[in-house]
N, C-alpha and C. Protein backbone atom coordinates (compact mmCIF):
# COMPACT_ATOMS: atom_id res chain seq x y z
N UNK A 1 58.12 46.93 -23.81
CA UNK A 1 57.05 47.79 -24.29
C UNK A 1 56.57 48.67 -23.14
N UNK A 2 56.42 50.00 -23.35
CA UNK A 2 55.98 50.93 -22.18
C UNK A 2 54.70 51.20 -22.65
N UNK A 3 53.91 51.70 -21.48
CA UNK A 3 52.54 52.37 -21.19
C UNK A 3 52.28 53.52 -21.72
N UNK A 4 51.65 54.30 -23.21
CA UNK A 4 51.26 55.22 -23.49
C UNK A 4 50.05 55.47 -23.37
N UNK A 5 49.64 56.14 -22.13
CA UNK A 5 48.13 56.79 -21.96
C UNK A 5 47.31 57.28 -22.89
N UNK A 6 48.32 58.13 -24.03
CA UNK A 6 47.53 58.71 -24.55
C UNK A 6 47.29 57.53 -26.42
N UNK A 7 47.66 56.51 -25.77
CA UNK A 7 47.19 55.11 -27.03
C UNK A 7 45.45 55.12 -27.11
N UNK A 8 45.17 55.39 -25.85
CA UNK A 8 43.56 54.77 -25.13
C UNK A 8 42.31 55.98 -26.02
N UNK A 9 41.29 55.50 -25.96
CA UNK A 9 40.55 56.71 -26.36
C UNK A 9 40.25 57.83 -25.28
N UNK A 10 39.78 58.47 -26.37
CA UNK A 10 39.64 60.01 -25.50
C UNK A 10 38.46 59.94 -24.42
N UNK A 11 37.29 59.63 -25.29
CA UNK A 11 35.88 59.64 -24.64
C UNK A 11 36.31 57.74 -24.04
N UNK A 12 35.44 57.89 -23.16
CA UNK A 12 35.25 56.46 -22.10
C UNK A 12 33.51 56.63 -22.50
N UNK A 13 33.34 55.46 -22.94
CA UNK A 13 31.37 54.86 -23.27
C UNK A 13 30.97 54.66 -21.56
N UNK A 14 30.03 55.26 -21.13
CA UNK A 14 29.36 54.86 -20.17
C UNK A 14 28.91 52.69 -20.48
N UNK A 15 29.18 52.36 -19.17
CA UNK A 15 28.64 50.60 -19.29
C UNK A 15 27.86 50.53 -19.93
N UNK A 16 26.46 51.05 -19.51
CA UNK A 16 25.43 50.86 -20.34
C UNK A 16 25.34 50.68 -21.82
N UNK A 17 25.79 51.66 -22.20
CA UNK A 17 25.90 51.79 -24.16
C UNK A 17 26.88 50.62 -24.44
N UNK A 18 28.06 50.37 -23.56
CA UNK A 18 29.11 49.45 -24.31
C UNK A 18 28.29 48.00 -23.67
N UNK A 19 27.56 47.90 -23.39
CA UNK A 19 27.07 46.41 -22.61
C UNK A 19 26.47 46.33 -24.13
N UNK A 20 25.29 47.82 -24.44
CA UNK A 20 24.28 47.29 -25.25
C UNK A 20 24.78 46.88 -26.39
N UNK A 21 26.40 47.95 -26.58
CA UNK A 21 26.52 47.34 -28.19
C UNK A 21 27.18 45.58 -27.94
N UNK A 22 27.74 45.81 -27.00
CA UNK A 22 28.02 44.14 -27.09
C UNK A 22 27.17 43.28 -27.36
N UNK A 23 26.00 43.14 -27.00
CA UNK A 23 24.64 42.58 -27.51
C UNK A 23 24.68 42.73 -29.10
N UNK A 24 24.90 43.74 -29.37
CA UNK A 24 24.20 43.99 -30.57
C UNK A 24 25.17 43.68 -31.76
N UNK A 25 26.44 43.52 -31.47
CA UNK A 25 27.50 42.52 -31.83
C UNK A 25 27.53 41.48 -32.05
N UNK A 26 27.51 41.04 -30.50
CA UNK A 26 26.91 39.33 -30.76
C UNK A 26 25.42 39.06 -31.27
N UNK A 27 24.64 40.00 -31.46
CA UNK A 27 23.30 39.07 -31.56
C UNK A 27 22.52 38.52 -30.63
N UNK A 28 22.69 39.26 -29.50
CA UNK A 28 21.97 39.00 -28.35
C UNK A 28 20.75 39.58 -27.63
N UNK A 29 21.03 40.72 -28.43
CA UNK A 29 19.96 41.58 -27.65
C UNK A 29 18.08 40.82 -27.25
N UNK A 30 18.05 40.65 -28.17
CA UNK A 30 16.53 39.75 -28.38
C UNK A 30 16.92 38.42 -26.79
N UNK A 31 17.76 37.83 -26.67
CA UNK A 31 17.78 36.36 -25.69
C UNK A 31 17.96 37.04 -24.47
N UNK A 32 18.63 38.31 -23.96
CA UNK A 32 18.64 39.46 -23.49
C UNK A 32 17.59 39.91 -22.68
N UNK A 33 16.68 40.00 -23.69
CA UNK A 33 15.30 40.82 -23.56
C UNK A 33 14.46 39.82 -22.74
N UNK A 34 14.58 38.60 -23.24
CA UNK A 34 14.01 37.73 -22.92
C UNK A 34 14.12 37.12 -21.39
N UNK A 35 15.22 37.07 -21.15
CA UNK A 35 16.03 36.74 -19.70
C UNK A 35 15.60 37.75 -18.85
N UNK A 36 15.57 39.28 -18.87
CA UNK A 36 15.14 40.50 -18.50
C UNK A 36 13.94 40.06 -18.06
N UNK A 37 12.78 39.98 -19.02
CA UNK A 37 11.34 39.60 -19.01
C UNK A 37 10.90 38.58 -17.99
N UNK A 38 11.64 37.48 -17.97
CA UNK A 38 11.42 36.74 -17.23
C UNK A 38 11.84 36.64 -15.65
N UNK A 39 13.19 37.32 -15.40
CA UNK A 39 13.28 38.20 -13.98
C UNK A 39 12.47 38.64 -13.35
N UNK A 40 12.24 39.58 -14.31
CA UNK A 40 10.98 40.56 -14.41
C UNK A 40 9.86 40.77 -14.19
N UNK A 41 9.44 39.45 -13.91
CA UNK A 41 7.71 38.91 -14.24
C UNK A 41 7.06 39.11 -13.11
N UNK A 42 8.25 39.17 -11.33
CA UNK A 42 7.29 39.59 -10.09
C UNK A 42 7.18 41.13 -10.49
N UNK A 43 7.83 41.58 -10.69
CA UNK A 43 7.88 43.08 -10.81
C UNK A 43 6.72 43.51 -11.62
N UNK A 44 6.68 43.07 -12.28
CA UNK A 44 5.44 43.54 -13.80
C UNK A 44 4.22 43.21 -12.93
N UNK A 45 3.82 41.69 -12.74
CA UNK A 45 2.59 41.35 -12.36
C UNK A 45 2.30 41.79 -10.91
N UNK A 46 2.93 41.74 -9.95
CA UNK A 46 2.98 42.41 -8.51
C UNK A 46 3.51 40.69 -7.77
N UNK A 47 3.47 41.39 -6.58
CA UNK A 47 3.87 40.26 -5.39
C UNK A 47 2.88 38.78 -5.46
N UNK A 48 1.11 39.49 -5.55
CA UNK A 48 0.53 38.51 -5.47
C UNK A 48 0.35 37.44 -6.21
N UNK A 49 0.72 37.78 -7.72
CA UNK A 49 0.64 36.42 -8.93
C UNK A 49 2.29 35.94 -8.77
N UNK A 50 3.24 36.55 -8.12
CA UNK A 50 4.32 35.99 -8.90
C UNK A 50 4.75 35.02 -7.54
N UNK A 51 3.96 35.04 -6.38
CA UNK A 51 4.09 34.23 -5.18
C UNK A 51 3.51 32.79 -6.18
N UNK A 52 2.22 33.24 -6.47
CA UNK A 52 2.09 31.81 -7.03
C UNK A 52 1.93 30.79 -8.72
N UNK A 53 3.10 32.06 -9.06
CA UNK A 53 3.39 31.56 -10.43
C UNK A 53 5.12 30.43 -10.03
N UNK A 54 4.57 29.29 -10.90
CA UNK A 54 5.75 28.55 -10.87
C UNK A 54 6.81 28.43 -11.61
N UNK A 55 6.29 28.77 -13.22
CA UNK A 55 7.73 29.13 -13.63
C UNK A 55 7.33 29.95 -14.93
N UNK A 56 8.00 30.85 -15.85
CA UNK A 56 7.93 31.42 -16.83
C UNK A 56 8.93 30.93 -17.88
N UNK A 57 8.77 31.13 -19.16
CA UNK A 57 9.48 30.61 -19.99
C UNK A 57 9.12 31.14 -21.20
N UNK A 58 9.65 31.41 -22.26
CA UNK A 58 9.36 31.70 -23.41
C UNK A 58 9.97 31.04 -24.71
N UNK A 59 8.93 30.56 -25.87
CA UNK A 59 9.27 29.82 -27.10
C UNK A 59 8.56 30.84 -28.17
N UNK A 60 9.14 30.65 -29.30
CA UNK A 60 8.67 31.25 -30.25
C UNK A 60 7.20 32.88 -30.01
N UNK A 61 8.09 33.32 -29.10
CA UNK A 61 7.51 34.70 -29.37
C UNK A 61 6.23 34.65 -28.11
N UNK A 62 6.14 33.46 -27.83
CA UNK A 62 5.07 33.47 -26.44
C UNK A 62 5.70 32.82 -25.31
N UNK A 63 4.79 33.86 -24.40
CA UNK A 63 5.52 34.09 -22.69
C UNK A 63 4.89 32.84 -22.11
N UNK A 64 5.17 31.39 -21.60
CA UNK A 64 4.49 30.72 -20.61
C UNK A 64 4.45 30.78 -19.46
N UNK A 65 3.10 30.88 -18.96
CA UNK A 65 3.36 31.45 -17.39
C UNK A 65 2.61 29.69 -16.77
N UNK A 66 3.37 28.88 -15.56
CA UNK A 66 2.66 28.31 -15.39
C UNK A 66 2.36 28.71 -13.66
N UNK A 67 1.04 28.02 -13.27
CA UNK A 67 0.33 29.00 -12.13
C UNK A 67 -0.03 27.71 -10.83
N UNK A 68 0.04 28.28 -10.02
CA UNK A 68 -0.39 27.09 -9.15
C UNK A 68 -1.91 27.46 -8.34
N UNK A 69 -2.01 28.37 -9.33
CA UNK A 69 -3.58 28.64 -8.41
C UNK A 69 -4.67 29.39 -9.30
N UNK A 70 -5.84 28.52 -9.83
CA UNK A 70 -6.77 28.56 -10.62
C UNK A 70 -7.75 30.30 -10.78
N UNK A 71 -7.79 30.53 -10.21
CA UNK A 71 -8.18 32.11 -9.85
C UNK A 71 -7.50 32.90 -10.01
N UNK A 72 -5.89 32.48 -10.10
CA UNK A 72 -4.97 33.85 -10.29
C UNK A 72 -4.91 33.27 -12.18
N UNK A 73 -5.13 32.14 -12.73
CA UNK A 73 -4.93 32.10 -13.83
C UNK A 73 -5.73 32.79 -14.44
N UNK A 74 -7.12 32.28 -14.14
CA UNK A 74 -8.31 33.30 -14.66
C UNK A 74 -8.04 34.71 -14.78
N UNK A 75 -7.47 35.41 -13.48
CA UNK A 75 -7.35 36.88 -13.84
C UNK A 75 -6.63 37.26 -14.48
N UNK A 76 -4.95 36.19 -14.73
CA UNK A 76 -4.24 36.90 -15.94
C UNK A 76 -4.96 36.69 -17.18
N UNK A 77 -5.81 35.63 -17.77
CA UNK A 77 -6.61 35.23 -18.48
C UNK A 77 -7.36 36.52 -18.83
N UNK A 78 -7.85 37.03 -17.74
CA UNK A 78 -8.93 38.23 -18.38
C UNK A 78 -8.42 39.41 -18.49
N UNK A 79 -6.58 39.93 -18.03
CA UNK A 79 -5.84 40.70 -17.94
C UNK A 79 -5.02 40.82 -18.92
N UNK A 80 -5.19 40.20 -19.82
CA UNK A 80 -4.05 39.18 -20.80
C UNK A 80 -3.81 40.47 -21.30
N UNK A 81 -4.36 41.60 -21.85
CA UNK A 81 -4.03 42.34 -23.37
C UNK A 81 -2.91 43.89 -22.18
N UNK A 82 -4.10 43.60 -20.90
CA UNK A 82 -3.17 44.48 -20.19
C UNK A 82 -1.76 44.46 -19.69
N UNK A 83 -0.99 43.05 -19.35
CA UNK A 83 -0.06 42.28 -19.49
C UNK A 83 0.74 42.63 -20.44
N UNK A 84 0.40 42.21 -21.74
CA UNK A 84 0.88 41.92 -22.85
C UNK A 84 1.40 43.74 -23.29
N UNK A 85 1.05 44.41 -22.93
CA UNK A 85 0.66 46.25 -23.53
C UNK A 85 1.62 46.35 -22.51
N UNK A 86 1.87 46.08 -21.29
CA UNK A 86 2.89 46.44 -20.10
C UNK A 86 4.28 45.84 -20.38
N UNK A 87 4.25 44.80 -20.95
CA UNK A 87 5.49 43.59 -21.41
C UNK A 87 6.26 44.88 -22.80
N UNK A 88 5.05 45.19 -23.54
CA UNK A 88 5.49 46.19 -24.74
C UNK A 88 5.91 47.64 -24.34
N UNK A 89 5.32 47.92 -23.52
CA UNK A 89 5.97 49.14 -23.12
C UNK A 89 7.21 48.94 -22.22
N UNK A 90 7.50 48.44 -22.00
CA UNK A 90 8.86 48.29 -20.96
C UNK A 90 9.62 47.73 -21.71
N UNK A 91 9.35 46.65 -23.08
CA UNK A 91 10.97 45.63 -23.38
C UNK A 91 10.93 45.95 -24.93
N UNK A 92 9.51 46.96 -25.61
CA UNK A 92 9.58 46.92 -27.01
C UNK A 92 8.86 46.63 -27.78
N UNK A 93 8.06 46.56 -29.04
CA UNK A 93 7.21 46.08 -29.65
C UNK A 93 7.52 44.79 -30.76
N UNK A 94 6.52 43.69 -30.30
CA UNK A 94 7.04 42.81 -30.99
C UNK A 94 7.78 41.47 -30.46
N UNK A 95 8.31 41.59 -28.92
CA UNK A 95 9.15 40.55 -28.43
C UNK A 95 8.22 39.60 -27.83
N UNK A 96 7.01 39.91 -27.57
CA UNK A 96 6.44 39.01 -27.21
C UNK A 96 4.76 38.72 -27.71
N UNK A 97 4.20 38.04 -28.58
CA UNK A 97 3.03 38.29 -29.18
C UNK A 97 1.75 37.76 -28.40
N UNK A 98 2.21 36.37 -27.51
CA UNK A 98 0.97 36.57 -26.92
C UNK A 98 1.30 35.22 -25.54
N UNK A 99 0.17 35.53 -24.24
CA UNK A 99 0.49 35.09 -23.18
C UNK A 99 -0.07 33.45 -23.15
N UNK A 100 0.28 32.47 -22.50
CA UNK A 100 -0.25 31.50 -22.48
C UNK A 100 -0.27 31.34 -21.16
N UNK A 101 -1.10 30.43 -20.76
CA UNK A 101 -1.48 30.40 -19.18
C UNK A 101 -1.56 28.50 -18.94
N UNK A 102 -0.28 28.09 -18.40
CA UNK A 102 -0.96 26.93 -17.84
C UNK A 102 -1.04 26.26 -16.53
């Protein structure tokens, strides 16, 4: 069997688009989003909460953040809707409904 170049398609998909449809193939995009988010979480909140956040996790549509320091919980506590509005603008509406703090 020989090599016909011109078998292949014309246009080449940039990664990006062919990553996303692969997601969207398998049914991934949403576990995706989620994995992203949670990377994500020094970046979003800054250096100072994510030094002393211990781990993040998400179940049924809520983000768990757990904290090792009582004062930084409080402020995501009173930051919560601003959080939550930053989580939606960056990954989508809907992936995550609400923050828990423990």
């Amino acid at each position: 069997m020989t090599y016909n170049p011109n078998s292949r398609k014309k246009e080449a998909a940039p990664l990006e688009d062919a990553f996303k449809e692969l997601l969207k193939v398998y049914r991934l995009e949403g576990k995706f989003q989620e994995k992203s988010l949670i990377h994500d979480w020094g970046e979003l909140v800054g250096k100072t909460i994510a030094s002393r956040t211990e781990s993040v996790f998400i179940r049924d549509k809520k983000l768990f953040v757990k904290l090792s320091s009582g004062p930084i919980k409080r402020e995501i506590q009173m930051n919560k809707n601003k959080i939550l509005s930053l989580i939606e603008s960056r990954f989508g509406e809907g992936m995550i409904e609400d923050l828990i703090c423990l």
